[in-house]
C-alpha atoms as a PDB file:
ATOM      1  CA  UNK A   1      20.590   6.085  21.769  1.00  0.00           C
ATOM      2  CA  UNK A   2      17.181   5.356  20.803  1.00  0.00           C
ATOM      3  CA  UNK A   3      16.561   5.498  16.860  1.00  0.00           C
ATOM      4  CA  UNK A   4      12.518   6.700  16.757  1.00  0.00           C
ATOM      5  CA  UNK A   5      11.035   5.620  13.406  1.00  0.00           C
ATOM      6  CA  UNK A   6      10.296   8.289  10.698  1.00  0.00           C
ATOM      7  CA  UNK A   7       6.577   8.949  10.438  1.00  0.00           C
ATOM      8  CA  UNK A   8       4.020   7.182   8.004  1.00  0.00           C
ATOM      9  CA  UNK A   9       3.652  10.356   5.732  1.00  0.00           C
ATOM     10  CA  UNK A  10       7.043  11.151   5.049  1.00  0.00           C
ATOM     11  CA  UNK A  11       7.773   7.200   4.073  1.00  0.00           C
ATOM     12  CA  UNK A  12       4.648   7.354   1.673  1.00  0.00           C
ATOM     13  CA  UNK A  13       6.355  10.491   0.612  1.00  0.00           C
ATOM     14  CA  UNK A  14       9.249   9.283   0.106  1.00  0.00           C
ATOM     15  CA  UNK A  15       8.026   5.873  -1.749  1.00  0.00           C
ATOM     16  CA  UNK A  16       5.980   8.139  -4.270  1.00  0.00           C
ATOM     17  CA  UNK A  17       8.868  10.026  -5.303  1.00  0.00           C
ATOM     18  CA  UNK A  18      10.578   6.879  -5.708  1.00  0.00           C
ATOM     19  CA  UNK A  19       7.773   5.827  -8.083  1.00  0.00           C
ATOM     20  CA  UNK A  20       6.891   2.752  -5.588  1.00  0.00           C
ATOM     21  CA  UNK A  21       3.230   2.841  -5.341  1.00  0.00           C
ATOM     22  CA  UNK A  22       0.285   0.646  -3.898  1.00  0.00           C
ATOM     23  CA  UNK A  23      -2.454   0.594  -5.744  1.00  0.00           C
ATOM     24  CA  UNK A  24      -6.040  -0.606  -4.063  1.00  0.00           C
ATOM     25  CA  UNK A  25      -8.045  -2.764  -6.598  1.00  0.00           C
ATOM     26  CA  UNK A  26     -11.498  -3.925  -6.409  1.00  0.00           C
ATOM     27  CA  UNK A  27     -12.418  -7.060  -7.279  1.00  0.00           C
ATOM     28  CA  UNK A  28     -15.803  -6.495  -9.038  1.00  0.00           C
ATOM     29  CA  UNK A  29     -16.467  -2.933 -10.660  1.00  0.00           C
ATOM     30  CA  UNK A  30     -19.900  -1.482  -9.922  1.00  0.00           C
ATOM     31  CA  UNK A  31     -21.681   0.242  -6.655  1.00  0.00           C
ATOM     32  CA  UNK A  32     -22.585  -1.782  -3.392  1.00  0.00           C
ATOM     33  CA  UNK A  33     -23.182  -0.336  -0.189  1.00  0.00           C
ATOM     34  CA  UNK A  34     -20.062  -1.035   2.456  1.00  0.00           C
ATOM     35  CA  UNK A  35     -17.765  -1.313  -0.705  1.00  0.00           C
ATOM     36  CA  UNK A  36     -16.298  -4.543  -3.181  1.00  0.00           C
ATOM     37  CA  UNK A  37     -13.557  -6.364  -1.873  1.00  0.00           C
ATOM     38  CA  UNK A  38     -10.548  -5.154  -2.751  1.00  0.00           C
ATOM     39  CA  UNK A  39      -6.741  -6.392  -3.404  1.00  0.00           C
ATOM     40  CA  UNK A  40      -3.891  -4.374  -3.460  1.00  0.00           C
ATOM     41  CA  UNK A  41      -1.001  -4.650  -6.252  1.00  0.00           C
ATOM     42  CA  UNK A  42       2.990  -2.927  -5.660  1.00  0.00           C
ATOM     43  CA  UNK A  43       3.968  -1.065  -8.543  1.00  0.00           C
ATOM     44  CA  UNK A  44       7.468   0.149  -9.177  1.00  0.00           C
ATOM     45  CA  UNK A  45       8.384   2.469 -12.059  1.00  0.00           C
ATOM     46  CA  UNK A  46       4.983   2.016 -13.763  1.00  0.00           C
ATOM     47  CA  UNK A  47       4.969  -1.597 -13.479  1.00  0.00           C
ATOM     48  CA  UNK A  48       3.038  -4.198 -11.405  1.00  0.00           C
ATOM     49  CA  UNK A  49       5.354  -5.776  -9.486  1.00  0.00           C
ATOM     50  CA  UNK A  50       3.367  -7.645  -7.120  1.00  0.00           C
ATOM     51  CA  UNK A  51      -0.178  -8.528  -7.435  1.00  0.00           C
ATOM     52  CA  UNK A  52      -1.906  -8.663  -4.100  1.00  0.00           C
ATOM     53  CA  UNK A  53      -3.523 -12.207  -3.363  1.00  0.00           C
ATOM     54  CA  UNK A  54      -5.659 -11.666  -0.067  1.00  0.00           C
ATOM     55  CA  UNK A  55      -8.451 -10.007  -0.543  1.00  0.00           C
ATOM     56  CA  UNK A  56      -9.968  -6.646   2.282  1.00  0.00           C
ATOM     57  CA  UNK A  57     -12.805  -4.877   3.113  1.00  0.00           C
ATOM     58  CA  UNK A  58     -12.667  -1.544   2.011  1.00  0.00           C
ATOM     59  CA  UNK A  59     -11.909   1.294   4.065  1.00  0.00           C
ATOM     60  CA  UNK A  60     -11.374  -0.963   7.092  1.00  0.00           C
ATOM     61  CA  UNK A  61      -8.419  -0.898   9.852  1.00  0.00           C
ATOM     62  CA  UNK A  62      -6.647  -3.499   8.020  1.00  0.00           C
ATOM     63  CA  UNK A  63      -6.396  -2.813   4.709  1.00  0.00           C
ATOM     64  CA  UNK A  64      -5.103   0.666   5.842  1.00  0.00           C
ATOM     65  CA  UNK A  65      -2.701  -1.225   8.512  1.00  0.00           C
ATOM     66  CA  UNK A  66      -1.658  -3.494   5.489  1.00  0.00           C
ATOM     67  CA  UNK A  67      -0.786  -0.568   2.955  1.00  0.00           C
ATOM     68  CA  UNK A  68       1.298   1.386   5.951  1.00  0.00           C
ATOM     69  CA  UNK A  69       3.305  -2.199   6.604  1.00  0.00           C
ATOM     70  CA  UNK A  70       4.041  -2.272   2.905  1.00  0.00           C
ATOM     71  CA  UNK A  71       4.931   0.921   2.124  1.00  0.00           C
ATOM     72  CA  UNK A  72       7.371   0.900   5.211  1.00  0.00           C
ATOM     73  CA  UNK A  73       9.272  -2.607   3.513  1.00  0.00           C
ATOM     74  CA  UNK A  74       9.544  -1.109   0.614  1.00  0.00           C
ATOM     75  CA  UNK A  75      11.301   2.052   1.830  1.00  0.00           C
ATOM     76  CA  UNK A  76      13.564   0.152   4.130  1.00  0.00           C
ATOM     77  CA  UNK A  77      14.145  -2.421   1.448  1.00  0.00           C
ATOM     78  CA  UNK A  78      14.768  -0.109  -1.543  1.00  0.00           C
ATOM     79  CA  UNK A  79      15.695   3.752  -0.302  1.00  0.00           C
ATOM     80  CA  UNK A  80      17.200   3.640   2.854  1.00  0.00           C
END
Protein backbone atom coordinates (compact mmCIF):
# COMPACT_ATOMS: atom_id res chain seq x y z
CA UNK A 1 0.00 0.00 0.00
CA UNK A 2 1.47 3.06 -1.26
CA UNK A 3 1.71 5.97 1.46
CA UNK A 4 1.37 9.37 -1.01
CA UNK A 5 2.94 12.34 0.81
CA UNK A 6 0.65 15.09 2.29
CA UNK A 7 0.79 18.23 0.18
CA UNK A 8 3.19 21.32 0.68
CA UNK A 9 0.31 23.63 2.00
CA UNK A 10 -1.12 21.61 4.54
CA UNK A 11 2.65 20.85 6.07
CA UNK A 12 3.29 24.74 6.05
CA UNK A 13 -0.06 24.71 7.68
CA UNK A 14 0.56 22.56 9.94
CA UNK A 15 4.25 23.95 10.92
CA UNK A 16 2.62 27.51 11.49
CA UNK A 17 0.24 26.31 13.91
CA UNK A 18 2.99 24.62 15.52
CA UNK A 19 4.74 28.01 15.77
CA UNK A 20 7.77 26.54 13.50
CA UNK A 21 8.42 29.21 11.07
CA UNK A 22 11.08 30.15 8.31
CA UNK A 23 11.81 33.36 8.10
CA UNK A 24 13.62 34.84 4.68
CA UNK A 25 16.29 37.49 5.63
CA UNK A 26 18.13 39.79 3.47
CA UNK A 27 21.43 40.40 3.84
CA UNK A 28 21.68 44.18 3.12
CA UNK A 29 18.44 46.39 3.72
CA UNK A 30 17.69 48.86 0.93
CA UNK A 31 16.17 48.57 -2.87
CA UNK A 32 18.13 46.87 -5.84
CA UNK A 33 16.64 45.66 -8.84
CA UNK A 34 16.51 41.51 -8.97
CA UNK A 35 16.51 41.63 -5.06
CA UNK A 36 19.52 41.37 -1.96
CA UNK A 37 20.65 38.11 -1.18
CA UNK A 38 18.90 36.58 1.25
CA UNK A 39 19.37 33.82 4.19
CA UNK A 40 16.82 32.07 5.81
CA UNK A 41 16.67 31.51 9.79
CA UNK A 42 14.13 28.44 11.62
CA UNK A 43 12.29 29.82 14.35
CA UNK A 44 10.42 27.77 16.89
CA UNK A 45 8.14 29.30 19.54
CA UNK A 46 9.39 32.85 18.85
CA UNK A 47 12.91 31.97 18.90
CA UNK A 48 15.71 31.66 16.29
CA UNK A 49 16.66 28.39 16.31
CA UNK A 50 18.75 28.10 13.38
CA UNK A 51 20.36 30.83 11.53
CA UNK A 52 20.64 30.08 7.86
CA UNK A 53 24.39 30.16 6.57
CA UNK A 54 24.09 29.89 2.62
CA UNK A 55 23.08 32.65 1.17
CA UNK A 56 19.93 32.76 -2.25
CA UNK A 57 18.73 34.78 -4.77
CA UNK A 58 15.52 36.02 -4.08
CA UNK A 59 12.46 34.75 -5.46
CA UNK A 60 14.37 32.04 -7.34
CA UNK A 61 13.53 28.10 -7.72
CA UNK A 62 15.82 27.34 -5.00
CA UNK A 63 15.30 29.31 -2.28
CA UNK A 64 11.57 28.33 -2.66
CA UNK A 65 12.75 24.48 -3.16
CA UNK A 66 14.94 25.07 0.04
CA UNK A 67 12.06 26.54 2.34
CA UNK A 68 9.54 23.50 1.09
CA UNK A 69 12.59 20.85 2.08
CA UNK A 70 12.74 22.53 5.46
CA UNK A 71 9.49 22.96 6.36
CA UNK A 72 8.81 19.20 5.42
CA UNK A 73 11.95 18.08 8.19
CA UNK A 74 10.61 19.95 10.53
CA UNK A 75 7.09 18.49 10.39
CA UNK A 76 8.34 14.97 10.10
CA UNK A 77 10.90 15.65 12.77
CA UNK A 78 8.70 17.47 15.33
CA UNK A 79 4.66 16.77 14.62
CA UNK A 80 4.26 13.67 13.05
Amino acid sequence: MDVKPLPYHVIQKECWYNKIFVRVVPTIQGYTRGGFPVKLNLEMNGKVAKFGEEEYKQNSKKLHDTIERIYRTCHDAYIK
